[in-house]
C-alpha atoms as a PDB file:
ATOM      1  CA  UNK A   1     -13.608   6.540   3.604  1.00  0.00           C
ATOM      2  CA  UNK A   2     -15.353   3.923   5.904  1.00  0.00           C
ATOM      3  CA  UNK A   3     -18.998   6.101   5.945  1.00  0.00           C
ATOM      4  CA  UNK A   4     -18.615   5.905   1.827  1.00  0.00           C
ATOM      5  CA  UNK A   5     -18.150  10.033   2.596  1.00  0.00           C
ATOM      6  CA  UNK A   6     -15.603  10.438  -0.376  1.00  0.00           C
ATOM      7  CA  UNK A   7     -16.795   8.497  -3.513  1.00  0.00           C
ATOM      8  CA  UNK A   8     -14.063  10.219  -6.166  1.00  0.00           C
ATOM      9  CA  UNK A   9     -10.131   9.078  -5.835  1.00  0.00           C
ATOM     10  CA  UNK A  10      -9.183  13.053  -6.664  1.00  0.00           C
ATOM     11  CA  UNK A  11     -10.826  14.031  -3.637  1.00  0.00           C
ATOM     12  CA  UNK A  12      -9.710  11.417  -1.424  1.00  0.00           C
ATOM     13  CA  UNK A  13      -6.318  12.690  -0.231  1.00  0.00           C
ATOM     14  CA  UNK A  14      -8.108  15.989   0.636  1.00  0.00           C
ATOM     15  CA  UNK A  15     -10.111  14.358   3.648  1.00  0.00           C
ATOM     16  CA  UNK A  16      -7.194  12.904   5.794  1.00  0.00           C
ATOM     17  CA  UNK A  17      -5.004  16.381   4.800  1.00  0.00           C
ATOM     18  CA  UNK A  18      -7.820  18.557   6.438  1.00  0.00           C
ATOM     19  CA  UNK A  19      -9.464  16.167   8.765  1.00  0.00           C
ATOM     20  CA  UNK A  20      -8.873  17.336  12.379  1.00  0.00           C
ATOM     21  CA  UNK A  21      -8.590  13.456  13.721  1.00  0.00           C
ATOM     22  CA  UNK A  22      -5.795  13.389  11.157  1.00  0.00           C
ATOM     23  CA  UNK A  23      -3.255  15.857   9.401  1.00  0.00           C
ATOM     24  CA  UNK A  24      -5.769  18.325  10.373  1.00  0.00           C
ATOM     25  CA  UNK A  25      -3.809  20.654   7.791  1.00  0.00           C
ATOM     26  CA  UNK A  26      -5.256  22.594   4.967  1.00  0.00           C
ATOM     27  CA  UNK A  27      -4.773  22.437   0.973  1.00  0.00           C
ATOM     28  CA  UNK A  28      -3.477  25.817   1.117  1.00  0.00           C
ATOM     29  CA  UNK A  29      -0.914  25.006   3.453  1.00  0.00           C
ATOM     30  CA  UNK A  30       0.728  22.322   1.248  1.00  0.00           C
ATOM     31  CA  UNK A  31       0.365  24.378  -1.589  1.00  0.00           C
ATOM     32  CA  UNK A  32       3.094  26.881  -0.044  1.00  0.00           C
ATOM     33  CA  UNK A  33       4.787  24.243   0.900  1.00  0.00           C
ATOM     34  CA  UNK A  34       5.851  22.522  -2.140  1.00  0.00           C
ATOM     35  CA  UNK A  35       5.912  25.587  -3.701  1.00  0.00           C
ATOM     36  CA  UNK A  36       8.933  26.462  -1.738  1.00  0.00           C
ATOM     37  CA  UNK A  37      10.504  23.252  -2.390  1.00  0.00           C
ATOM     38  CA  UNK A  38      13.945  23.121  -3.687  1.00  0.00           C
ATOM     39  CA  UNK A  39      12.451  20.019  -6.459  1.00  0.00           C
ATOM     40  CA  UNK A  40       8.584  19.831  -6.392  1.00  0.00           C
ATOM     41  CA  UNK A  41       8.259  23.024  -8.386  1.00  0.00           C
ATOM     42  CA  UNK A  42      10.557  21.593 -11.450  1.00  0.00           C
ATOM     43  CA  UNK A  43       8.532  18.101 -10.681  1.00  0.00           C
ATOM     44  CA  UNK A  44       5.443  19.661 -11.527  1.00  0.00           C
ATOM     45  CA  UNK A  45       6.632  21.282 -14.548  1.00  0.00           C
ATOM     46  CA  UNK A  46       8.127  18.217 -15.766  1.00  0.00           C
ATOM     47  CA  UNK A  47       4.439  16.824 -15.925  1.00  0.00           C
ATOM     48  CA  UNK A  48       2.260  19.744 -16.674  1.00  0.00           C
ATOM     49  CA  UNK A  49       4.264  21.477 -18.350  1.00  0.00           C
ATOM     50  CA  UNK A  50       4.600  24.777 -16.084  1.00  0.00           C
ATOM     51  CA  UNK A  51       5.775  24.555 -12.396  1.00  0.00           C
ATOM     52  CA  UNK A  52       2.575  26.401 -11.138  1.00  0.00           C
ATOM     53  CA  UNK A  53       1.419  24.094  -8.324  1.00  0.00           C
ATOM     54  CA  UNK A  54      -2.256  24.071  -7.529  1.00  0.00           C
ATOM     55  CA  UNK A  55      -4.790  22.007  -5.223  1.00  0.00           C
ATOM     56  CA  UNK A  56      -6.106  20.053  -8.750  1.00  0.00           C
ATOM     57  CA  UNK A  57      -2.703  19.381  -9.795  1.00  0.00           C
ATOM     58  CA  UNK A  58      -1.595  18.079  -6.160  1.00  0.00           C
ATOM     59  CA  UNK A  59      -4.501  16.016  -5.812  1.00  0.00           C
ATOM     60  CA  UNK A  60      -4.708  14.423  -9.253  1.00  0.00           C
ATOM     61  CA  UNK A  61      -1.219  13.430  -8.958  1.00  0.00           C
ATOM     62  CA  UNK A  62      -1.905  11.907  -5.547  1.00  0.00           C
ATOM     63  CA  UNK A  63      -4.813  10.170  -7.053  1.00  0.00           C
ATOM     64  CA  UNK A  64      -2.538   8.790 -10.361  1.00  0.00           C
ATOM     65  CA  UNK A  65      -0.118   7.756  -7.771  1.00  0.00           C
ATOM     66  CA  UNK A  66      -2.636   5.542  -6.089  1.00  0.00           C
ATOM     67  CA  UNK A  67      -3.865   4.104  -9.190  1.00  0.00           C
ATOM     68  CA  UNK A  68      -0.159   2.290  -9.454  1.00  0.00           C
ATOM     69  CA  UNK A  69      -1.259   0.634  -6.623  1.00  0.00           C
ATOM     70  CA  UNK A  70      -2.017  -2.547  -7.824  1.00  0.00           C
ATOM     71  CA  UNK A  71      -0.907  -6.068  -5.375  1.00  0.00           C
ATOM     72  CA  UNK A  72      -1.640  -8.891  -7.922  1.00  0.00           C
ATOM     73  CA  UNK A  73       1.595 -11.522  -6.652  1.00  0.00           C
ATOM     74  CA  UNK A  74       0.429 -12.717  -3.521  1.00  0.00           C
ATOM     75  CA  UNK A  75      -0.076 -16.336  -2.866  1.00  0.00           C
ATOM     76  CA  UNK A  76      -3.288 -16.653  -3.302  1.00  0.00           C
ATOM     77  CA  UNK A  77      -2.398 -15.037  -6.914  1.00  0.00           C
ATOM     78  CA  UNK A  78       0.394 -17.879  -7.601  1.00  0.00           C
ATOM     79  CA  UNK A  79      -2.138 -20.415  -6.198  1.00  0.00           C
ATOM     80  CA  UNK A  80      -4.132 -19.346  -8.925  1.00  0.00           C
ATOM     81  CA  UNK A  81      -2.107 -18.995 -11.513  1.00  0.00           C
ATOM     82  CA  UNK A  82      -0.912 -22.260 -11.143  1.00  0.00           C
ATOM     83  CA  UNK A  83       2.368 -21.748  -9.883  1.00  0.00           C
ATOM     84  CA  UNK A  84       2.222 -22.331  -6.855  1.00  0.00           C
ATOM     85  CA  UNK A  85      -0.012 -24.883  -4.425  1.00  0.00           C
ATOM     86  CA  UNK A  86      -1.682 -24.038  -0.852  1.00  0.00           C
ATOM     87  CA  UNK A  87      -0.844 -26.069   2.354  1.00  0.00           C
ATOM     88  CA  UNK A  88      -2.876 -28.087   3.928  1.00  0.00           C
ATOM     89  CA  UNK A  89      -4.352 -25.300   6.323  1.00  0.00           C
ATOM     90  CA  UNK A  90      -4.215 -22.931   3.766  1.00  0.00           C
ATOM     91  CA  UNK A  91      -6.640 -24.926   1.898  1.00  0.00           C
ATOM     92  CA  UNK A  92      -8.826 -25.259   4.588  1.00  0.00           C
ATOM     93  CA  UNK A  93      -8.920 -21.915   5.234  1.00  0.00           C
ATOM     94  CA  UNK A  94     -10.014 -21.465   1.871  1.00  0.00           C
ATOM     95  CA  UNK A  95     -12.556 -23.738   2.019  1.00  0.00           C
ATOM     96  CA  UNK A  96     -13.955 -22.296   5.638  1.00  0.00           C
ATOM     97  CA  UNK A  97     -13.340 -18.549   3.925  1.00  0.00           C
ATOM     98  CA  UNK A  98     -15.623 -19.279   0.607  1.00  0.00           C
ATOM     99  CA  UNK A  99     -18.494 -21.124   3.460  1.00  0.00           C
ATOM    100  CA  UNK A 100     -18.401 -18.486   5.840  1.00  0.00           C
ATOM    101  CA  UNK A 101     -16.462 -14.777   4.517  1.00  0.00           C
ATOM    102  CA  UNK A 102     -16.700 -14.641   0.847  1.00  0.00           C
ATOM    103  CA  UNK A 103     -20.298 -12.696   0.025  1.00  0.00           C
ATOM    104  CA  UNK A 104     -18.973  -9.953   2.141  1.00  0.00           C
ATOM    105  CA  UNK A 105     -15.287  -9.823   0.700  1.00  0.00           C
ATOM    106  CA  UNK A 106     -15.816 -11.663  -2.592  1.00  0.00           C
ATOM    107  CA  UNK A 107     -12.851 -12.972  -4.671  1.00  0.00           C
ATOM    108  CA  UNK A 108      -9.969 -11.682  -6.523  1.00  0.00           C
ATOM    109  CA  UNK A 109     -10.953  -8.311  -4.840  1.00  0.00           C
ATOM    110  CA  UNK A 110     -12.014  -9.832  -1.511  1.00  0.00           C
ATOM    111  CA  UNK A 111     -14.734  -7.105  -1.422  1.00  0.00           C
ATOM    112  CA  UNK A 112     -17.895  -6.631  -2.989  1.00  0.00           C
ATOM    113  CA  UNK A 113     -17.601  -2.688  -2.480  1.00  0.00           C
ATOM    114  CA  UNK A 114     -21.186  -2.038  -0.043  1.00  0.00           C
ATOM    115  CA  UNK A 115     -21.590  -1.151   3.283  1.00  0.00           C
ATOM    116  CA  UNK A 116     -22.551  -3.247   6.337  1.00  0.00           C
ATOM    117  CA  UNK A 117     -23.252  -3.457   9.692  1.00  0.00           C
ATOM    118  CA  UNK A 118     -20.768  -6.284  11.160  1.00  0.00           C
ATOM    119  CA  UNK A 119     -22.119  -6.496  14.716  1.00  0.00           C
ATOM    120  CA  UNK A 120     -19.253  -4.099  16.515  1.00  0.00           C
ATOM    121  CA  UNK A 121     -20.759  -2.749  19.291  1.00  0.00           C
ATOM    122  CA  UNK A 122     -20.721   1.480  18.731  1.00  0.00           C
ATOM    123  CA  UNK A 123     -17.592   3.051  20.073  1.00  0.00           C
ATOM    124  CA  UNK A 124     -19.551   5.109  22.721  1.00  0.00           C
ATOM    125  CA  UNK A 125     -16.377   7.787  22.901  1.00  0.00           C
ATOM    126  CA  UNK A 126     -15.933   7.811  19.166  1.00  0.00           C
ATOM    127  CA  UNK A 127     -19.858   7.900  18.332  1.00  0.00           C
ATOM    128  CA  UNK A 128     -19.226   6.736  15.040  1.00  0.00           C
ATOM    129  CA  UNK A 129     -22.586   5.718  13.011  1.00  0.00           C
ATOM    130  CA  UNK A 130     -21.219   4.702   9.795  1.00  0.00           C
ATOM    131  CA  UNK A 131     -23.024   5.755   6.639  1.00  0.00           C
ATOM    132  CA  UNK A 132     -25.790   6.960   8.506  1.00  0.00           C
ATOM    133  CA  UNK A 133     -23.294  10.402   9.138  1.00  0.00           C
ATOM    134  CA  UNK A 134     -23.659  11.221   5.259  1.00  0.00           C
ATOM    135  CA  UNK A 135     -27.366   9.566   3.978  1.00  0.00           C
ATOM    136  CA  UNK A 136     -29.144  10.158   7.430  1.00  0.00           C
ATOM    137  CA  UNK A 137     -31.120   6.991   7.260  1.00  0.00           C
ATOM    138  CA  UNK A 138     -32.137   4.289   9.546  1.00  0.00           C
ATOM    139  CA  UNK A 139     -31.409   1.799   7.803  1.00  0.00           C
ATOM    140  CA  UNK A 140     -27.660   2.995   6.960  1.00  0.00           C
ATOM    141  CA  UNK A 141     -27.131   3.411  10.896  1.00  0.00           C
ATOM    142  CA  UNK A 142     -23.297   1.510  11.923  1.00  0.00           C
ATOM    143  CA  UNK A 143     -22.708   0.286   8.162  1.00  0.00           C
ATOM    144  CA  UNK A 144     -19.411   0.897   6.804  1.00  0.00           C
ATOM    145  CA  UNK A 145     -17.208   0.345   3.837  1.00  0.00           C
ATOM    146  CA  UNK A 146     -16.768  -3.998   3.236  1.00  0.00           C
ATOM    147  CA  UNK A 147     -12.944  -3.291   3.043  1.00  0.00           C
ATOM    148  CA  UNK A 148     -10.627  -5.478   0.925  1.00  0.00           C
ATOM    149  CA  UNK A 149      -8.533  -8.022   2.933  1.00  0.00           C
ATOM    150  CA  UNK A 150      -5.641  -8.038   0.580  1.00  0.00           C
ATOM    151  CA  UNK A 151      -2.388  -7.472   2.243  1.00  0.00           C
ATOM    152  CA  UNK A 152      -4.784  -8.045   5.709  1.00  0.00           C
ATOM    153  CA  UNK A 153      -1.504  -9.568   7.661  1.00  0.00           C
ATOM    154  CA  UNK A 154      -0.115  -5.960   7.697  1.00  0.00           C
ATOM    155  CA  UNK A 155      -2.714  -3.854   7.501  1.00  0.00           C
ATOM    156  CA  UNK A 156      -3.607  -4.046  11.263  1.00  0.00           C
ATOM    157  CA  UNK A 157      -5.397  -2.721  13.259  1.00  0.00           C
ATOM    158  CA  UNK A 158      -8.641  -3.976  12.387  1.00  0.00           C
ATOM    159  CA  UNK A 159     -11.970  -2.780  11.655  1.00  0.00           C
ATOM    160  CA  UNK A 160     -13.296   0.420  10.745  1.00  0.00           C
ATOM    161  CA  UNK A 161     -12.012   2.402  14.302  1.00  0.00           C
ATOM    162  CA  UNK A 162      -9.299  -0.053  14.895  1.00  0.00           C
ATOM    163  CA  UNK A 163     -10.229  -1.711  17.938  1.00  0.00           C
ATOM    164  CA  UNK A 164      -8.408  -4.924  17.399  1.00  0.00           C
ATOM    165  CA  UNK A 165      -4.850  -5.649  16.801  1.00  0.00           C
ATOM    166  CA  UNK A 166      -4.749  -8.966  15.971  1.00  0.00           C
ATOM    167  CA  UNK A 167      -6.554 -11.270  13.468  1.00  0.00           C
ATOM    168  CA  UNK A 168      -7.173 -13.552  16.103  1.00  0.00           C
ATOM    169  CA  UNK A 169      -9.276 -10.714  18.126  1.00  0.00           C
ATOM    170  CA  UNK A 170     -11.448 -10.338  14.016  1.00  0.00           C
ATOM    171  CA  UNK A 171     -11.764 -14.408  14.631  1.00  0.00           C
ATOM    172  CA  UNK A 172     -13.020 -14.173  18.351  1.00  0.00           C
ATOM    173  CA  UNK A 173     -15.406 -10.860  17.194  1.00  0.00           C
ATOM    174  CA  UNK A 174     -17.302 -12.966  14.868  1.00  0.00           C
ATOM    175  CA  UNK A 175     -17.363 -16.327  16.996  1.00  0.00           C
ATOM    176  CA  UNK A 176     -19.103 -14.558  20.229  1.00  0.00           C
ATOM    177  CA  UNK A 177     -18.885 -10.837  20.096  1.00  0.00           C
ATOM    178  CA  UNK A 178     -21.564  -9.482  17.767  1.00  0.00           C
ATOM    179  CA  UNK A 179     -23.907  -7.298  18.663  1.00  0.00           C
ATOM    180  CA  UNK A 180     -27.387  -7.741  17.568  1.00  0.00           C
ATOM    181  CA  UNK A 181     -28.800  -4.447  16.459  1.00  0.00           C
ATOM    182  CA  UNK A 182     -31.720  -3.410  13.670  1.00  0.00           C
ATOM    183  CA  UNK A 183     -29.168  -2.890  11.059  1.00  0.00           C
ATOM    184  CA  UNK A 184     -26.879  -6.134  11.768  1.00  0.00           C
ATOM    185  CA  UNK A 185     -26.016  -7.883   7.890  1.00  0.00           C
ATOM    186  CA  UNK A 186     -28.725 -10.790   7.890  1.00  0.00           C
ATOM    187  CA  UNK A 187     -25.522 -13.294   7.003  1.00  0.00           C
ATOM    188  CA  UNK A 188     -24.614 -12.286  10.736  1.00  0.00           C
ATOM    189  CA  UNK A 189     -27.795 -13.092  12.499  1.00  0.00           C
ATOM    190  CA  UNK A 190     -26.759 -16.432  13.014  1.00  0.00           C
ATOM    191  CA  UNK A 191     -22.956 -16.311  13.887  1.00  0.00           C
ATOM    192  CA  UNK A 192     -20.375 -18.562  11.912  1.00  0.00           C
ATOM    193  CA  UNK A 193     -19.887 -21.586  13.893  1.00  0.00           C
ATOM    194  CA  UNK A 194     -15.908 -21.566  14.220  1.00  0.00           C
ATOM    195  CA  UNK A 195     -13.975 -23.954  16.696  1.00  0.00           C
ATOM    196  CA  UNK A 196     -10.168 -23.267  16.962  1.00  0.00           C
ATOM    197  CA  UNK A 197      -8.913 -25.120  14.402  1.00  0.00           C
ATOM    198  CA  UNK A 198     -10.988 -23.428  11.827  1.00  0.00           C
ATOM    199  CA  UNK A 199      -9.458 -20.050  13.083  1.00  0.00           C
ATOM    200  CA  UNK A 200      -6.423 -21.525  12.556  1.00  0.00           C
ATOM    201  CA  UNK A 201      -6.592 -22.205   8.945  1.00  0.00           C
ATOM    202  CA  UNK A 202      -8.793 -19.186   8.394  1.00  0.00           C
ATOM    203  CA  UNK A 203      -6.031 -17.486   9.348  1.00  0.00           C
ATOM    204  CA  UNK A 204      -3.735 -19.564   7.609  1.00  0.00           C
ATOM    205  CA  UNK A 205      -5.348 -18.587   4.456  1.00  0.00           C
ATOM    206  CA  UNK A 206      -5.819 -14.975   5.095  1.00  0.00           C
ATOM    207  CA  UNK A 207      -2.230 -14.742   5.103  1.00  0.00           C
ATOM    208  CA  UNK A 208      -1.743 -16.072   1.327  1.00  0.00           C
ATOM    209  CA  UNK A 209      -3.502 -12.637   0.742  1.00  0.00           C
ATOM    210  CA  UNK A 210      -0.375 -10.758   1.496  1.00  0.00           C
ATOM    211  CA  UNK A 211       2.133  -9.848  -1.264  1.00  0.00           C
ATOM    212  CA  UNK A 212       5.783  -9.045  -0.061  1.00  0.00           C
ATOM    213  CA  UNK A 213       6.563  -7.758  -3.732  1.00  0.00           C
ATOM    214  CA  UNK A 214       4.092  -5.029  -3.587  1.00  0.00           C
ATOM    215  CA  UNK A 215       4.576  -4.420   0.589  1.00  0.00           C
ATOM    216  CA  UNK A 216       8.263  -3.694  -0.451  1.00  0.00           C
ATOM    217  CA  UNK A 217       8.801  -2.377  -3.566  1.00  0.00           C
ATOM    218  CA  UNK A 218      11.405   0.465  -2.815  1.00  0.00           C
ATOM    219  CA  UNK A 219       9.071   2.766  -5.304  1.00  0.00           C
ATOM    220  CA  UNK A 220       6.684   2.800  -2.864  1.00  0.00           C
ATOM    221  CA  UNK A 221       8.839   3.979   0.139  1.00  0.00           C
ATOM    222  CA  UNK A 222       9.036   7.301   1.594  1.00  0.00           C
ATOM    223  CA  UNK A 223      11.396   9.345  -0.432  1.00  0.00           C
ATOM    224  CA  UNK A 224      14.179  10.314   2.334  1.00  0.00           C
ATOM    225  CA  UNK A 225      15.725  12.250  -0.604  1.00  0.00           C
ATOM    226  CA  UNK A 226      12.706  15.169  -0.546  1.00  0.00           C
ATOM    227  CA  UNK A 227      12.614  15.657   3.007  1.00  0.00           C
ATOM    228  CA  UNK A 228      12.512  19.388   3.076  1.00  0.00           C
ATOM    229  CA  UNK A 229      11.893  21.639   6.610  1.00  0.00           C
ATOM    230  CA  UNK A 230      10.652  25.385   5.519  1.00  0.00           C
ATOM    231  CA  UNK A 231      11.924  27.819   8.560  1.00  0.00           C
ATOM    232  CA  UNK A 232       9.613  31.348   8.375  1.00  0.00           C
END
């Protein structure tokens, strides 16, 4: 989670089940659920040996799921490999990325997994304080989670609350939108100087970060085939 609230993969797919901003559903809930499926049940057995279907089991199979996650063919991944070579923008990008983006989301990762304020102004509906919520500290007050910008071209909208749909809007944030605040990342006191062109190829490169073979791999989509309605 963005306020660093869930620190364990087994317990992440718990939050957004039983969070009332999301599913807002409870563990017991699914538990009956896939009980009363006509194939989870045999699923289950198939794997631990007995179809009993628990919370642990459900939500360390949900967390060795996510751990096949793995997008390792994009672009930039060729680029390096040596298989493939960047454009001329694309280069650039890289270039402006490593001057002005990469202690924040540091390479192959393009994260380097703290928390920081990036000068959003606070959402004063939402009245979200970051990792100050969970630690109760100043000086955690409006950080959040440095999140990885693989796959960034489809992973809109942006930023920790979503406020921005495009990766232009990211561009324009950091140009002239910060917000200067006691907890503002020191790298941001002084914002990047970026004219359009640099946005351009920034943006260029950003999208040599997405990999089609992992975005549609057919294992990964929603199996049609175990859509099950219970009727009580």
């Amino acid at each position: 989670m963005w306020d660093g609230a869930i620190h364990h993969l087994d317990l992440q797919a718990l939050a957004p089940l039983t969070h009332h901003a999301e599913m807002d559903s409870h563990l017991d809930s699914l538990i009956f659920k896939l009980r009363h499926h006509p194939k989870y049940p045999s699923l289950f057995e198939s794997v631990y040996g007995s179809s009993d279907i628990s919370g642990e089991r459900i939500l360390k199979s949900l967390s060795a799921f996510m751990l096949t996650l793995i997008s390792s063919d994009s672009k930039y991944d060729q680029m390096l490999r040596g298989e493939v070579n960047f454009s001329d923008p694309e280069k650039k990008g890289y270039h402006k990325f490593k001057q002005h983006c990469a202690s924040c989301h540091t390479e192959p990762l393009f994260t380097n997994h703290s928390f920081a304020n990036n000068g959003l102004p606070p959402d004063v509906l939402l009245q979200d304080s970051g990792r100050y919520k969970i630690t109760h500290q100043p000086l955690d007050a409006f950080l959040f989670k440095v999140p990885t910008l693989r796959n960034i071209a489809w992973s809109y909208p942006y930023m920790h609350d979503g406020r921005f749909k495009r990766l232009k809007d990211v561009m324009k944030h950091y140009r002239q939108g910060i917000a200067h605040s006691a907890t503002l990342d020191p790298i941001l006191q002084t914002p990047p100087v970026l004219n359009d062109s640099d946005q351009v190829e920034l943006i260029a490169f950003l999208h040599t970060l997405s990999d089609s073979n992992f975005i549609r791999n057919t294992q990964y989509h929603y199996p049609k085939d175990f859509f099950f309605k219970l009727i009580f």
